[in-house]
Protein backbone atom coordinates (compact mmCIF):
# COMPACT_ATOMS: atom_id res chain seq x y z
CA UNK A 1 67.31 2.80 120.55
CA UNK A 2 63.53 3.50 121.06
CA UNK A 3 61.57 1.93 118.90
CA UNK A 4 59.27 5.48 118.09
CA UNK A 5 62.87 6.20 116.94
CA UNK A 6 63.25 3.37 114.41
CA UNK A 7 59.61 3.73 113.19
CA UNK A 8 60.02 7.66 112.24
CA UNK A 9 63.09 6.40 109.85
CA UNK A 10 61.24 3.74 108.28
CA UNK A 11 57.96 5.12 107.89
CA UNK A 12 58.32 7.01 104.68
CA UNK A 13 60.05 3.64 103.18
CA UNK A 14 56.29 1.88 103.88
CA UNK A 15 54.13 3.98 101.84
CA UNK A 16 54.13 1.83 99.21
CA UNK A 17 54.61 -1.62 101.14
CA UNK A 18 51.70 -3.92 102.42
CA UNK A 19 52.52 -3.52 106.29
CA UNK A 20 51.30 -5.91 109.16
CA UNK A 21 52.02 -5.31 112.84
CA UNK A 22 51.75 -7.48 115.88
CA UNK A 23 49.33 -5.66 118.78
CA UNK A 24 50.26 -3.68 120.94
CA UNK A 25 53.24 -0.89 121.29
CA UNK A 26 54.04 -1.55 117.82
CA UNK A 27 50.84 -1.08 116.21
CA UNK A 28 50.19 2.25 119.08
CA UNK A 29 53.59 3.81 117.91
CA UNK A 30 53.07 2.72 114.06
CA UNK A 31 49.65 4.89 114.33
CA UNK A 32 50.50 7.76 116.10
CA UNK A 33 52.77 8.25 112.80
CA UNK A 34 49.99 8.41 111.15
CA UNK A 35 47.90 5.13 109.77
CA UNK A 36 47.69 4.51 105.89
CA UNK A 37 45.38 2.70 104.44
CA UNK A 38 48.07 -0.25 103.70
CA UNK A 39 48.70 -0.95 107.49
CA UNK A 40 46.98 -3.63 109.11
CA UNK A 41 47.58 -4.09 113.02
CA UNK A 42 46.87 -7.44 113.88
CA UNK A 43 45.55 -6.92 116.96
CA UNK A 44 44.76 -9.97 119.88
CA UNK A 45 46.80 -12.70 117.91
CA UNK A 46 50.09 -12.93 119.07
CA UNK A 47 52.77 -14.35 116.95
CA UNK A 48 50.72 -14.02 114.17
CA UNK A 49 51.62 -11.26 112.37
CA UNK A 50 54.52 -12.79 110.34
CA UNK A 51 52.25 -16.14 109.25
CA UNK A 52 49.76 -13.36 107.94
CA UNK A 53 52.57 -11.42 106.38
CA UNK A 54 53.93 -14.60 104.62
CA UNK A 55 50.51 -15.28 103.48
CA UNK A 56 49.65 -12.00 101.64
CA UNK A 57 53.58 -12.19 100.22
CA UNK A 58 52.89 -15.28 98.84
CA UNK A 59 49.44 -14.05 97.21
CA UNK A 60 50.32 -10.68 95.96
CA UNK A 61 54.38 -12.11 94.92
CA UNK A 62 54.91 -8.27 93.25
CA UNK A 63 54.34 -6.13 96.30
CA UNK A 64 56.24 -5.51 99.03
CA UNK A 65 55.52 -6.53 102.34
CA UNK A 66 56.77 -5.63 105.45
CA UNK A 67 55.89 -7.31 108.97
CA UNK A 68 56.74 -5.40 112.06
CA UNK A 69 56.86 -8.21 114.51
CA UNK A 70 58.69 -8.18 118.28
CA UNK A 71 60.95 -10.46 120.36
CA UNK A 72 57.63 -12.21 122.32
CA UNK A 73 55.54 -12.38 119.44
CA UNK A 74 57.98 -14.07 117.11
CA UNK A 75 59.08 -16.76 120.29
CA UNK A 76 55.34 -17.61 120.32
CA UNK A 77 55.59 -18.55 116.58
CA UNK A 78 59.09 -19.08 115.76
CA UNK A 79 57.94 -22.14 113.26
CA UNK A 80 56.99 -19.13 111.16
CA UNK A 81 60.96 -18.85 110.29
CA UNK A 82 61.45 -22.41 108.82
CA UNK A 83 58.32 -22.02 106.82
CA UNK A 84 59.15 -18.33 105.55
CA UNK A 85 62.22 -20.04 104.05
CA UNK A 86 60.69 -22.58 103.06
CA UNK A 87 58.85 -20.34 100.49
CA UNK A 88 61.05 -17.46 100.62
CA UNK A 89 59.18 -14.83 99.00
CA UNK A 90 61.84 -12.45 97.63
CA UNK A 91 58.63 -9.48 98.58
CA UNK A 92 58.79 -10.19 102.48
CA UNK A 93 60.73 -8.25 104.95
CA UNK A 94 60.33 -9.44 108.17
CA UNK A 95 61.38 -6.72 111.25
CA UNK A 96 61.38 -8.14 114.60
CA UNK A 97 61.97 -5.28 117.12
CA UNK A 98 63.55 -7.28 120.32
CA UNK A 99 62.68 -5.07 123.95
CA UNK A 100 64.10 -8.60 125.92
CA UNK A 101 60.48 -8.33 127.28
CA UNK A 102 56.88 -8.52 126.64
CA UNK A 103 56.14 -5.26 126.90
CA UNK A 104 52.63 -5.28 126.02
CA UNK A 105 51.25 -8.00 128.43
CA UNK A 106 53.03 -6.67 131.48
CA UNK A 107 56.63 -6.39 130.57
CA UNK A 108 57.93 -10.01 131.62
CA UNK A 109 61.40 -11.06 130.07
CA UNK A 110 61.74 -13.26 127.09
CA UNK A 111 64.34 -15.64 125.98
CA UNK A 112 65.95 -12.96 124.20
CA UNK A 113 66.85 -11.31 127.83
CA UNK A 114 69.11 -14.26 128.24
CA UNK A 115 70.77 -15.20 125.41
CA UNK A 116 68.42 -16.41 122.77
CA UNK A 117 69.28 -15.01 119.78
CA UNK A 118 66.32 -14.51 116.75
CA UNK A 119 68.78 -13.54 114.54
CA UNK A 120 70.77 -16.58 114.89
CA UNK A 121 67.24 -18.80 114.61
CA UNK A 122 66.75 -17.05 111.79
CA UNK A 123 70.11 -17.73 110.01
CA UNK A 124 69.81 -21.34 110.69
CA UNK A 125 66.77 -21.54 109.47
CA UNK A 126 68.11 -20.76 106.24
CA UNK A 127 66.37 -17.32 105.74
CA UNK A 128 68.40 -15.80 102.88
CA UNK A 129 69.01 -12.68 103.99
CA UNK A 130 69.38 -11.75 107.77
CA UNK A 131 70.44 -8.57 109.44
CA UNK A 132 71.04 -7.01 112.84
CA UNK A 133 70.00 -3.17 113.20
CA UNK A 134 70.73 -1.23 116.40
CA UNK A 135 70.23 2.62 115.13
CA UNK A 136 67.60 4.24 113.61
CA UNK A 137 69.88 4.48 110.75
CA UNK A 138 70.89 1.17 110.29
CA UNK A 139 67.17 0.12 110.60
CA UNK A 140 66.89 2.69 107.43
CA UNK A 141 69.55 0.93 105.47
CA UNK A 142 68.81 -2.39 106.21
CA UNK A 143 64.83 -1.72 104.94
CA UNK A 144 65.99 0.00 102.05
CA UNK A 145 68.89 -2.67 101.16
CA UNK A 146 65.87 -5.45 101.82
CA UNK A 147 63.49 -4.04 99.98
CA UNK A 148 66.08 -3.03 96.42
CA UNK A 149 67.02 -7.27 96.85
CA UNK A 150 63.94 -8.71 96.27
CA UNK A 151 65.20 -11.46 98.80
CA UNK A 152 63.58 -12.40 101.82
CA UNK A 153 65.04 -10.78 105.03
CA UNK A 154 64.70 -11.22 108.99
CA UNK A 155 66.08 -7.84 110.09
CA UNK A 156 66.43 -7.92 113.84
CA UNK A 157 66.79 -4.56 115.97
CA UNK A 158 67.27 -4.55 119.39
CA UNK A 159 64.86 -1.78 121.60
CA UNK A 160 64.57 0.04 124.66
CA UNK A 161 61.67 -1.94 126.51
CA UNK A 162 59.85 1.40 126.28
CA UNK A 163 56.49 1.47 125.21
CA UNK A 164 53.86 4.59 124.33
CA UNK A 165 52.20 6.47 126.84
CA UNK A 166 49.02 5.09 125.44
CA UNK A 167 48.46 1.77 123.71
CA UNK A 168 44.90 3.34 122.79
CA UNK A 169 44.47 3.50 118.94
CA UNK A 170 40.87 5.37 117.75
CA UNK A 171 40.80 3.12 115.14
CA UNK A 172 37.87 0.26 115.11
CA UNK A 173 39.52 -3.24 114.32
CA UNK A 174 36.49 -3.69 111.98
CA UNK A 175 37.31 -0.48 110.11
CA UNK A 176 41.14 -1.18 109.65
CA UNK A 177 40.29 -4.74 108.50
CA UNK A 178 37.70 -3.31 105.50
CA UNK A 179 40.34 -0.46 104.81
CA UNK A 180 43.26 -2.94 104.51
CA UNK A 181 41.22 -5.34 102.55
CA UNK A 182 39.74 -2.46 100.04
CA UNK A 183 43.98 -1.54 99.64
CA UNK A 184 44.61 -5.24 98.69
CA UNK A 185 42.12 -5.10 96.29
CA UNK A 186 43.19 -2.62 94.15
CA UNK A 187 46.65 -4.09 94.39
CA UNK A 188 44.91 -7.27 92.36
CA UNK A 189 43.60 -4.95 89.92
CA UNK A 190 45.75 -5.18 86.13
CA UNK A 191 48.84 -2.56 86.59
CA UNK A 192 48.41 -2.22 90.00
CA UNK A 193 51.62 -0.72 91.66
């Protein structure tokens, strides 16, 4: 599947979810949805998006939050697994999108182009809930089913190492950061929803 593809069916589902992507063809494909002022794309920090995801889960415990991470990213951070369950904020849904490559920097082959499995890491790292999603419409059930649990979830899909035409975003990193930290703030207000 492409991962444009997999985006389009889950992007109504994160209106109303705190969203963090890693950089590059996520965050470019993400945008040219269109941005909302509840996505941050965490660009130039690699395998960082999911610690930052587990952080704002574990601040703001009655919002959603949904990290779109990839196969590279998550290999250069794959501590952030044990710790997630660790804490296992029943608010975090973790979506690594696995192109066997790292698309981004060049397009050089991860571990997950022969035979590592994030899935796998993830089960036995005792994440509670972990799911494989190959179709656009799987990827729609499984965010759905993740986010009507309240349990925390690694949903893995495996992509097409296919990336935008442009990674270009005309959005200033500075602005994005004061927009997504404005949207967090009314979240803290009373009867935020």
């Amino acid at each position: 599947m492409l991962r444009i593809d997999a985006l389009k069916a889950i992007y109504p589902e994160l209106e109303h979810c705190i969203v963090v992507t890693i950089m590059g063809a996520v965050a470019a494909e993400l945008y040219s949805l269109g941005h909302r002022h509840n996505f941050f794309y965490l660009e130039h920090a690699m395998g960082l998006a999911s610690s930052m995801g587990l952080g704002i889960a574990l601040s703001l415990p009655e919002h959603p939050v949904v990290v779109l991470d990839g196969d590279g990213s998550l290999l250069m951070n794959l501590g952030t697994l044990s710790t997630m369950a660790r804490y296992q904020p029943g608010n975090l849904l973790h979506i690594v999108f696995d192109n066997e490559s790292l698309l981004s920097v060049g397009g050089f082959p991860t571990a997950t182009a022969v035979h590592t499995d994030l899935a796998g890491i993830a089960q036995a790292s005792n994440i509670p809930r972990v799911a494989r999603a190959n179709t656009p419409e799987e990827l729609q059930a499984c965010v759905h089913a993740a986010l009507a649990s309240h349990t925390l979830t690694t949903c893995v899909s495996k992509v097409e190492a296919i990336g935008p035409k442009t990674f270009a975003m005309d959005l200033p990193l500075l602005e994005n950061r004061f927009q997504f930290k404005r949207y967090l703030e009314t979240l803290r207000q009373p009867g935020a929803k």
